[in-house]
C-alpha atoms as a PDB file:
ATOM      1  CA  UNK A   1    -124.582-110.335   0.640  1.00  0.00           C
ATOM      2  CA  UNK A   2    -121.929-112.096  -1.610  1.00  0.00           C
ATOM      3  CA  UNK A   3    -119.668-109.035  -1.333  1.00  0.00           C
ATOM      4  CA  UNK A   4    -119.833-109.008   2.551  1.00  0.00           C
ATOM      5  CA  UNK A   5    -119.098-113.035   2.658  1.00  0.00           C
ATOM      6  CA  UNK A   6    -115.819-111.844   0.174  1.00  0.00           C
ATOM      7  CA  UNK A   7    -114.709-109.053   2.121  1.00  0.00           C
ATOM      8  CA  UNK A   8    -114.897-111.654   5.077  1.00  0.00           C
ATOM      9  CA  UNK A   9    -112.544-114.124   3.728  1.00  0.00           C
ATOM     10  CA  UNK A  10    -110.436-111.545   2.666  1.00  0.00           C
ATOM     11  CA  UNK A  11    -110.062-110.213   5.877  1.00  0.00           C
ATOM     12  CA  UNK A  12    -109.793-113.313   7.704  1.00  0.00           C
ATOM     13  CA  UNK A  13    -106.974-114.446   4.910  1.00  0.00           C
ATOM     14  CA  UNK A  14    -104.924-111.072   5.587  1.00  0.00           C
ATOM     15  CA  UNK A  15    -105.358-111.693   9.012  1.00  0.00           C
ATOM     16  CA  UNK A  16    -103.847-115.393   8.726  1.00  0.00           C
ATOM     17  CA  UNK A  17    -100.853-114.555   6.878  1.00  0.00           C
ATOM     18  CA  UNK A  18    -100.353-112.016   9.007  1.00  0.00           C
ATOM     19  CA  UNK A  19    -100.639-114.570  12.044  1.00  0.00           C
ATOM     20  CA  UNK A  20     -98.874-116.647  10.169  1.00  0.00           C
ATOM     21  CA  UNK A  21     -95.924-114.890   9.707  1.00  0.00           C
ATOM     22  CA  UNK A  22     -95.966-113.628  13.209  1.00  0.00           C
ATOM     23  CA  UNK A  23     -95.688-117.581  14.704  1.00  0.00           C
ATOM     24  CA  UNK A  24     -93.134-118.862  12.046  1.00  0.00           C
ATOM     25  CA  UNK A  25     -91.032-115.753  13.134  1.00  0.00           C
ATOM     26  CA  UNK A  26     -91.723-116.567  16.720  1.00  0.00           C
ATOM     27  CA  UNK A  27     -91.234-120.519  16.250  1.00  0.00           C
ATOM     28  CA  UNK A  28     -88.238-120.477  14.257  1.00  0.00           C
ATOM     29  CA  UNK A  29     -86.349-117.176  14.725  1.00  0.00           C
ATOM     30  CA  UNK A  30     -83.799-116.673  17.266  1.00  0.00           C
ATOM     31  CA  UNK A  31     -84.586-113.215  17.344  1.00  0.00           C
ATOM     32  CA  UNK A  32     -87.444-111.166  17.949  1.00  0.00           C
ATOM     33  CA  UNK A  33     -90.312-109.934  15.547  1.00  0.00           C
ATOM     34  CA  UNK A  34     -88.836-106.221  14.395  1.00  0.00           C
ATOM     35  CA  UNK A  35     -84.999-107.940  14.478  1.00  0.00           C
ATOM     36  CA  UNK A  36     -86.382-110.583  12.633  1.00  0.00           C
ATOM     37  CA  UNK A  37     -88.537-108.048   9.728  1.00  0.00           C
ATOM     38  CA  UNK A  38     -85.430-105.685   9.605  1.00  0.00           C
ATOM     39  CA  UNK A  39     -83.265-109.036   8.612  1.00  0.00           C
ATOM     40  CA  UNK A  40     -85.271-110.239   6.108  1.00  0.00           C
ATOM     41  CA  UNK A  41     -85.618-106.841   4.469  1.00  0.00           C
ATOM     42  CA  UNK A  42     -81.664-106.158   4.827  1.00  0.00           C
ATOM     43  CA  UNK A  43     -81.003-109.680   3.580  1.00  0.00           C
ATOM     44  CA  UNK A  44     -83.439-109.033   0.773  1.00  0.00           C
ATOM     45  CA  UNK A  45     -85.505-112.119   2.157  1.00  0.00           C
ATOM     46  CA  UNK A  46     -88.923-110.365   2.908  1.00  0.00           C
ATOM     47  CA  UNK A  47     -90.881-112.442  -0.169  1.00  0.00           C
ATOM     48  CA  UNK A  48     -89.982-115.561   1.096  1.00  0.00           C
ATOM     49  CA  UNK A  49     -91.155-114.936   4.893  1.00  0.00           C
ATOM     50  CA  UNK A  50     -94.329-113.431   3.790  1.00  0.00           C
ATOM     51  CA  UNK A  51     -94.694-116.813   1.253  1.00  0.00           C
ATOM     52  CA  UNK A  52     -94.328-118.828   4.636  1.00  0.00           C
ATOM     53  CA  UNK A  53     -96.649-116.699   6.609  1.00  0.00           C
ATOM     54  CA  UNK A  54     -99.216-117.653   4.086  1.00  0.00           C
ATOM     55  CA  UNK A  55     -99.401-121.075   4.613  1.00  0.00           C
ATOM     56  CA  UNK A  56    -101.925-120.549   7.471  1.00  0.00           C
ATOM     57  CA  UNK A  57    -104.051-119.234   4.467  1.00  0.00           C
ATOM     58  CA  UNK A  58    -104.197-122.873   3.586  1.00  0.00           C
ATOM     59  CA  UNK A  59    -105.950-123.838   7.161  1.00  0.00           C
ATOM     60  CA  UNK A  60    -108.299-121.279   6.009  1.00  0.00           C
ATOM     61  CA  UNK A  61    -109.373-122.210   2.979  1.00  0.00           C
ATOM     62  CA  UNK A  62    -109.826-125.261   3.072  1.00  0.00           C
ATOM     63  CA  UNK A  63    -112.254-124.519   6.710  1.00  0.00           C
ATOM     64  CA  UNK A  64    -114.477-122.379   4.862  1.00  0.00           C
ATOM     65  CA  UNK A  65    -114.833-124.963   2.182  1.00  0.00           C
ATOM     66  CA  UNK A  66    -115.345-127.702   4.781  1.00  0.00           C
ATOM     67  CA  UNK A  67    -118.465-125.619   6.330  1.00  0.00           C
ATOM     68  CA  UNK A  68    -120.033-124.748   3.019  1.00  0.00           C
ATOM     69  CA  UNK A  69    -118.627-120.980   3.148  1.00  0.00           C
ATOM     70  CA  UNK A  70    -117.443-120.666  -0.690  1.00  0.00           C
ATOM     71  CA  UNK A  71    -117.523-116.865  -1.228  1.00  0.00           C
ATOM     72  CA  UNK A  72    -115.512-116.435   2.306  1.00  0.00           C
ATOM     73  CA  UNK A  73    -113.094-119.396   0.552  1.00  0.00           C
ATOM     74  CA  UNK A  74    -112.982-117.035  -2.657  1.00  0.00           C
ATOM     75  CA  UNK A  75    -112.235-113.796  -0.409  1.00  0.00           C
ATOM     76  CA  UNK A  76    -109.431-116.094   1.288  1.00  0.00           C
ATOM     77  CA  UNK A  77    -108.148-117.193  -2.025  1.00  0.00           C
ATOM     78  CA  UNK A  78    -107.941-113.521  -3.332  1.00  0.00           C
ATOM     79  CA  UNK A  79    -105.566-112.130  -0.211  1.00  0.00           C
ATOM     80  CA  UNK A  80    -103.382-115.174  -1.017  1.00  0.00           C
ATOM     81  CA  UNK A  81    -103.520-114.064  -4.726  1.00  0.00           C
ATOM     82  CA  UNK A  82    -102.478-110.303  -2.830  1.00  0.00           C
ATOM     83  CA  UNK A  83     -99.863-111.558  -1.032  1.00  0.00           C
ATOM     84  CA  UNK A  84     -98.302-113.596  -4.455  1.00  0.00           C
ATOM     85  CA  UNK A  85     -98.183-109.978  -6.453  1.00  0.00           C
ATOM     86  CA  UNK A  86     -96.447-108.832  -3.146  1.00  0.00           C
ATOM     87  CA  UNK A  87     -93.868-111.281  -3.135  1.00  0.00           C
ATOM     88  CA  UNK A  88     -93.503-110.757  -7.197  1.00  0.00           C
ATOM     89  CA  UNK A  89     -93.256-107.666  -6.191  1.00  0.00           C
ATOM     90  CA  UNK A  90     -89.892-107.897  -3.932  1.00  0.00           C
ATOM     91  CA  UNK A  91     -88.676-110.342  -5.646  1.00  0.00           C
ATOM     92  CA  UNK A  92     -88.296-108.358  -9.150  1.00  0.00           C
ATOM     93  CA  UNK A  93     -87.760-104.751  -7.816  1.00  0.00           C
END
């Protein structure tokens, strides 16, 4: 049961910084979504829109902790701690 309330908030985290990315590309970008993606990774700038994608991670986190959901909170808090090696990951190699 604990495992399935992790895998939960994983899945809903991956799935926020995934929506998250898609609206700050959408809000702020002149261009559209693949234009946008094939920038970033040209200009070497893919860490830094997946870091602002995962803001929405924040919104929830901090839900699940508001309605007593801890373990979906913890699964939440592990696909942010994903997406951090990810961006270590483009940012050193």
């Amino acid at each position: 049961m604990i495992k399935k309330e992790i895998l939960i908030g994983l899945i809903v985290g991956l799935i926020a910084n995934t929506i998250g990315t898609l609206l700050y590309i959408l809000i702020f970008s002149d261009f559209g979504i693949v234009e946008t993606y094939q920038a970033a990774v040209q200009q070497e700038h893919i860490g830094s829109l997946l870091a602002l994608g995962a803001i929405l991670n924040l919104v929830a986190f901090f839900g699940f902790l508001k309605i007593r959901r801890d373990y979906r909170a913890r699964g939440v808090m592990i696909a942010t701690l994903l997406t951090a090696m990810l961006i270590l990951y483009y940012k050193v190699f």
